[in-house]
C-alpha atoms as a PDB file:
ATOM      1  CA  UNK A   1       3.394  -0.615 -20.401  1.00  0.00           C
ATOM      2  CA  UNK A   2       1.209   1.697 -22.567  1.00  0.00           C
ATOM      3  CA  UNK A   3       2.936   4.827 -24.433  1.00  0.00           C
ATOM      4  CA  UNK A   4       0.847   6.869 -22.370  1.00  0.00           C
ATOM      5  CA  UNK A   5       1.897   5.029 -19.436  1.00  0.00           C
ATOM      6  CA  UNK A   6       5.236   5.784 -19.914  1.00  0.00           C
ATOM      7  CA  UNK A   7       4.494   9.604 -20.752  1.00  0.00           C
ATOM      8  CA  UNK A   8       2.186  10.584 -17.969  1.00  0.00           C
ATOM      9  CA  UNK A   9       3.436   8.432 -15.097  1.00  0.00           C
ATOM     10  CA  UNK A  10       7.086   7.503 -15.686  1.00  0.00           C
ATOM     11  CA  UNK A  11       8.946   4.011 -16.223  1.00  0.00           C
ATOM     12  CA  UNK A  12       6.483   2.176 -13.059  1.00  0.00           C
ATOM     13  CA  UNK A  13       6.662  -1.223 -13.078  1.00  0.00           C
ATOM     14  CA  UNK A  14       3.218  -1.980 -12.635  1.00  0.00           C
ATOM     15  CA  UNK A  15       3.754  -5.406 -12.562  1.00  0.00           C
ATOM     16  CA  UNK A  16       5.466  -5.116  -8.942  1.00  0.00           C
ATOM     17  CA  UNK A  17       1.976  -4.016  -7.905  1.00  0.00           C
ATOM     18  CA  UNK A  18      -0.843  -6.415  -7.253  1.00  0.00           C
ATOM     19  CA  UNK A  19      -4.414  -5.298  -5.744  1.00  0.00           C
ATOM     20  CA  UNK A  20      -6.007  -8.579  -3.813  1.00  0.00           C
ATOM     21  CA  UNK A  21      -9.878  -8.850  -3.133  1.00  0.00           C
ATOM     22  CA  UNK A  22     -10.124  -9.090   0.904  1.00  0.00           C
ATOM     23  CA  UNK A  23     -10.015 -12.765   1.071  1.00  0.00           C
ATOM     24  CA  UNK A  24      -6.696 -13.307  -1.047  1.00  0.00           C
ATOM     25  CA  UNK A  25      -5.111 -10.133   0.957  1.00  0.00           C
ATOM     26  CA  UNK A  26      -6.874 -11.859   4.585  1.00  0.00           C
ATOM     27  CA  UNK A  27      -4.519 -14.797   3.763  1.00  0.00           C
ATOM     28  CA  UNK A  28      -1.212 -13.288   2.936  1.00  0.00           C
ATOM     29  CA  UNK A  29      -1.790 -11.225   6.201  1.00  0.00           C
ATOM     30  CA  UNK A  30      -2.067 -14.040   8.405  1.00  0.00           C
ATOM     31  CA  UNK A  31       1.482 -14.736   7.808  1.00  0.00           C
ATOM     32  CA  UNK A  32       3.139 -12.106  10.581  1.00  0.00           C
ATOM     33  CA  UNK A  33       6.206 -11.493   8.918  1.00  0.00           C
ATOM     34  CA  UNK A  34       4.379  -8.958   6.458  1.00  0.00           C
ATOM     35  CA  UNK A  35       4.984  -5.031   6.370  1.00  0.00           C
ATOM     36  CA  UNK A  36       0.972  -4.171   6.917  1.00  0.00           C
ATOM     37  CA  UNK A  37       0.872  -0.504   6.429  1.00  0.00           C
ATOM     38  CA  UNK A  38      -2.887   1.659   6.395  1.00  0.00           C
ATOM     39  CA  UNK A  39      -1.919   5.013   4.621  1.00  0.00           C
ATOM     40  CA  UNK A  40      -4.965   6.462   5.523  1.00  0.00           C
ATOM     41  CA  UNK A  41      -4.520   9.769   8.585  1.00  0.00           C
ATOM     42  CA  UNK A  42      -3.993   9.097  11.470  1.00  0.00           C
ATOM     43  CA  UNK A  43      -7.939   9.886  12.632  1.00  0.00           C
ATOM     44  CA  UNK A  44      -8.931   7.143  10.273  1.00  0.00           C
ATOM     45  CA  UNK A  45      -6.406   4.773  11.881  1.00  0.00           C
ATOM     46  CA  UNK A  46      -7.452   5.644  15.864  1.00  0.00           C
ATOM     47  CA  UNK A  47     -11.060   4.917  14.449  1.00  0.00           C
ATOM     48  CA  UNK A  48     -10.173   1.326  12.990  1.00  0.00           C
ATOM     49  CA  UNK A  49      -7.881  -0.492  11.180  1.00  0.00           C
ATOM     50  CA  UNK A  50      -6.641  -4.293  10.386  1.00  0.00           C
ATOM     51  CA  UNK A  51      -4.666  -5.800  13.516  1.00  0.00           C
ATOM     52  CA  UNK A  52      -1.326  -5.414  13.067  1.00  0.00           C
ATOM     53  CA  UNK A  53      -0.944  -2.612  10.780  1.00  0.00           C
ATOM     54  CA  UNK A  54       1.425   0.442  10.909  1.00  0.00           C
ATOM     55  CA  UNK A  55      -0.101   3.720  10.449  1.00  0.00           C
ATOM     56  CA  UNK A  56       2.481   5.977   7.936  1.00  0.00           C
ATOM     57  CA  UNK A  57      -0.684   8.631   6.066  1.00  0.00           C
ATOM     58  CA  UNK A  58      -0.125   9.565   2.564  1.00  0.00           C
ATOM     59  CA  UNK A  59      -0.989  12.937   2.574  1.00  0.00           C
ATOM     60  CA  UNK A  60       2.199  13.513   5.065  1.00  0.00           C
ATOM     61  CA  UNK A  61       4.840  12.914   2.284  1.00  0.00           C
ATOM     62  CA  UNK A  62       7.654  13.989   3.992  1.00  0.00           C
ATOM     63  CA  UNK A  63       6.770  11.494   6.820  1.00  0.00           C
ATOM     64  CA  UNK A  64       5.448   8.854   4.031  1.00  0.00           C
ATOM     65  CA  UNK A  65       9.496   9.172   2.342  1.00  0.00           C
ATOM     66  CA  UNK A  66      10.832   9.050   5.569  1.00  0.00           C
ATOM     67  CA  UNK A  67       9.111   6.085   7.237  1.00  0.00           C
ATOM     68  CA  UNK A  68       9.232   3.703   3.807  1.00  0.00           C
ATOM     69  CA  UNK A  69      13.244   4.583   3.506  1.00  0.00           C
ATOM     70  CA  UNK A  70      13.846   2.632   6.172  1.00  0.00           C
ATOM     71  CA  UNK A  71      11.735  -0.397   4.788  1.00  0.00           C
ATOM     72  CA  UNK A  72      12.716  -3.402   4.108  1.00  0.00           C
ATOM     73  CA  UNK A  73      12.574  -3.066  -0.031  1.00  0.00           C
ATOM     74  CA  UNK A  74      12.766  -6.809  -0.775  1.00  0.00           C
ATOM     75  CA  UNK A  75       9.999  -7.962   1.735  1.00  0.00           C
ATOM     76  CA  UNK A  76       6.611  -7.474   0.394  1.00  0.00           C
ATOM     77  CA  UNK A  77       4.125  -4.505   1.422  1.00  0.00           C
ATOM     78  CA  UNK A  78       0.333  -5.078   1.982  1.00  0.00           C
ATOM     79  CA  UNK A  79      -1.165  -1.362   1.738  1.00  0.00           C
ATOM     80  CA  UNK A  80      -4.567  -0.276   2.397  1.00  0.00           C
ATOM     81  CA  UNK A  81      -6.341   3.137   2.638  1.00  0.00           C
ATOM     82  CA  UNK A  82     -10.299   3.651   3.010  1.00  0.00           C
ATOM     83  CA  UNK A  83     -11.382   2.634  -0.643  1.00  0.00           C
ATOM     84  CA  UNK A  84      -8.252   1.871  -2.124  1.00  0.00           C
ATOM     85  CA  UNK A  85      -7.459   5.442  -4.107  1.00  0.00           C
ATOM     86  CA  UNK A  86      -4.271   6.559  -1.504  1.00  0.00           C
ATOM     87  CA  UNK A  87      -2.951   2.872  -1.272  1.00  0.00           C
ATOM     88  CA  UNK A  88      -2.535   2.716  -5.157  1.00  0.00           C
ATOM     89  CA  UNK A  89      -0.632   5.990  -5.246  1.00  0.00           C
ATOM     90  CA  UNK A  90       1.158   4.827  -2.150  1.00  0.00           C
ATOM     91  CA  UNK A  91       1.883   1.627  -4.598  1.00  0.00           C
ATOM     92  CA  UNK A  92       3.251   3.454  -7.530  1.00  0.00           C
ATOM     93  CA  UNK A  93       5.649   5.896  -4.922  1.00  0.00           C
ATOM     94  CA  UNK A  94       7.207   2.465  -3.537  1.00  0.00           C
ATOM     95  CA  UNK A  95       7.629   0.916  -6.817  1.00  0.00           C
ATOM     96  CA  UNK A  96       9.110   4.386  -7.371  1.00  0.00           C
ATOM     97  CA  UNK A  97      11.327   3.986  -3.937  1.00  0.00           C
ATOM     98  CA  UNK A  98      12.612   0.600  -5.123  1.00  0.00           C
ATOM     99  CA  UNK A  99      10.563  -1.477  -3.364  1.00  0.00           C
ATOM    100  CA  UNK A 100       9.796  -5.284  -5.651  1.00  0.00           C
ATOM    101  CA  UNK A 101       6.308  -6.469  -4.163  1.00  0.00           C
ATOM    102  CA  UNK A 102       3.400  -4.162  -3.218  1.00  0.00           C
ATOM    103  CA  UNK A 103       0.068  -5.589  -2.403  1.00  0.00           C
ATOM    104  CA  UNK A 104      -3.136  -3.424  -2.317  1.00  0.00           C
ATOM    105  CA  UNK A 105      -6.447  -3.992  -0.789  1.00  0.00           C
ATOM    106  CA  UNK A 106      -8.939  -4.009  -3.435  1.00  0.00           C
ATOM    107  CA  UNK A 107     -11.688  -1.637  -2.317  1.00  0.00           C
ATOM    108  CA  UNK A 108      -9.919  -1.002   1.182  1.00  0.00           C
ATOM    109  CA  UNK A 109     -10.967  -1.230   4.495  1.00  0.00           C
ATOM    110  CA  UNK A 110     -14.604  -0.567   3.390  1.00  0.00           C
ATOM    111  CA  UNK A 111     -14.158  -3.824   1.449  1.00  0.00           C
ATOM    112  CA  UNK A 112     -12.529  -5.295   4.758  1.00  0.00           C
ATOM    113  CA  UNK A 113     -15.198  -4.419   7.044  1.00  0.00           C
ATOM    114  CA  UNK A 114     -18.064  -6.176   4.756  1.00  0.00           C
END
């Protein structure tokens, strides 16, 4: 981790956070036994979103704390937002929360839709 790193965001470990290009993330999906969470609102959700995904937005922090808390933090976490901005600050708050394995979409679900 970079001095700056450490200054500006904290001890993360980044390393507990890996972003996947849509066919790598499409194949550790298929296994059902994921946590598949879209962190975009709720609107964007209703409109579309991967099969099998739980809906817990970002911007609703309170919500966002309460929902991951009860998490399984040694089972991995596939997050995805609309471009992939929200899911890596979703990332860095569960790496925060404790959790070992976080998976992002790269690009999100505009990536996932092409």
């Amino acid at each position: 981790m970079s001095f700056l790193n450490f200054l500006f965001r904290g001890s993360i470990n980044t390393e507990a956070i890996k972003v996947l290009n849509v066919e790598e993330y499409k194949k550790a999906i298929s296994n059902n036994n994921v946590q598949l969470v879209d962190v975009r609102t709720s609107q964007e959700f209703a409109s579309e979103h991967i099969k099998g995904a739980q809906n817990v937005d970002y911007f609703q922090q309170s919500k966002f704390k309460a929902t991951f808390s009860k998490m399984d933090r040694d089972k991995p976490v596939y997050l995805y937002c609309q471009s992939g901005n929200r899911s890596q600050k979703a990332a860095r708050k569960l790496v925060d929360m404790g959790f070992g394995s976080v998976y992002d979409l790269r690009g999100g679900y505009n990536k996932w839709k092409h």
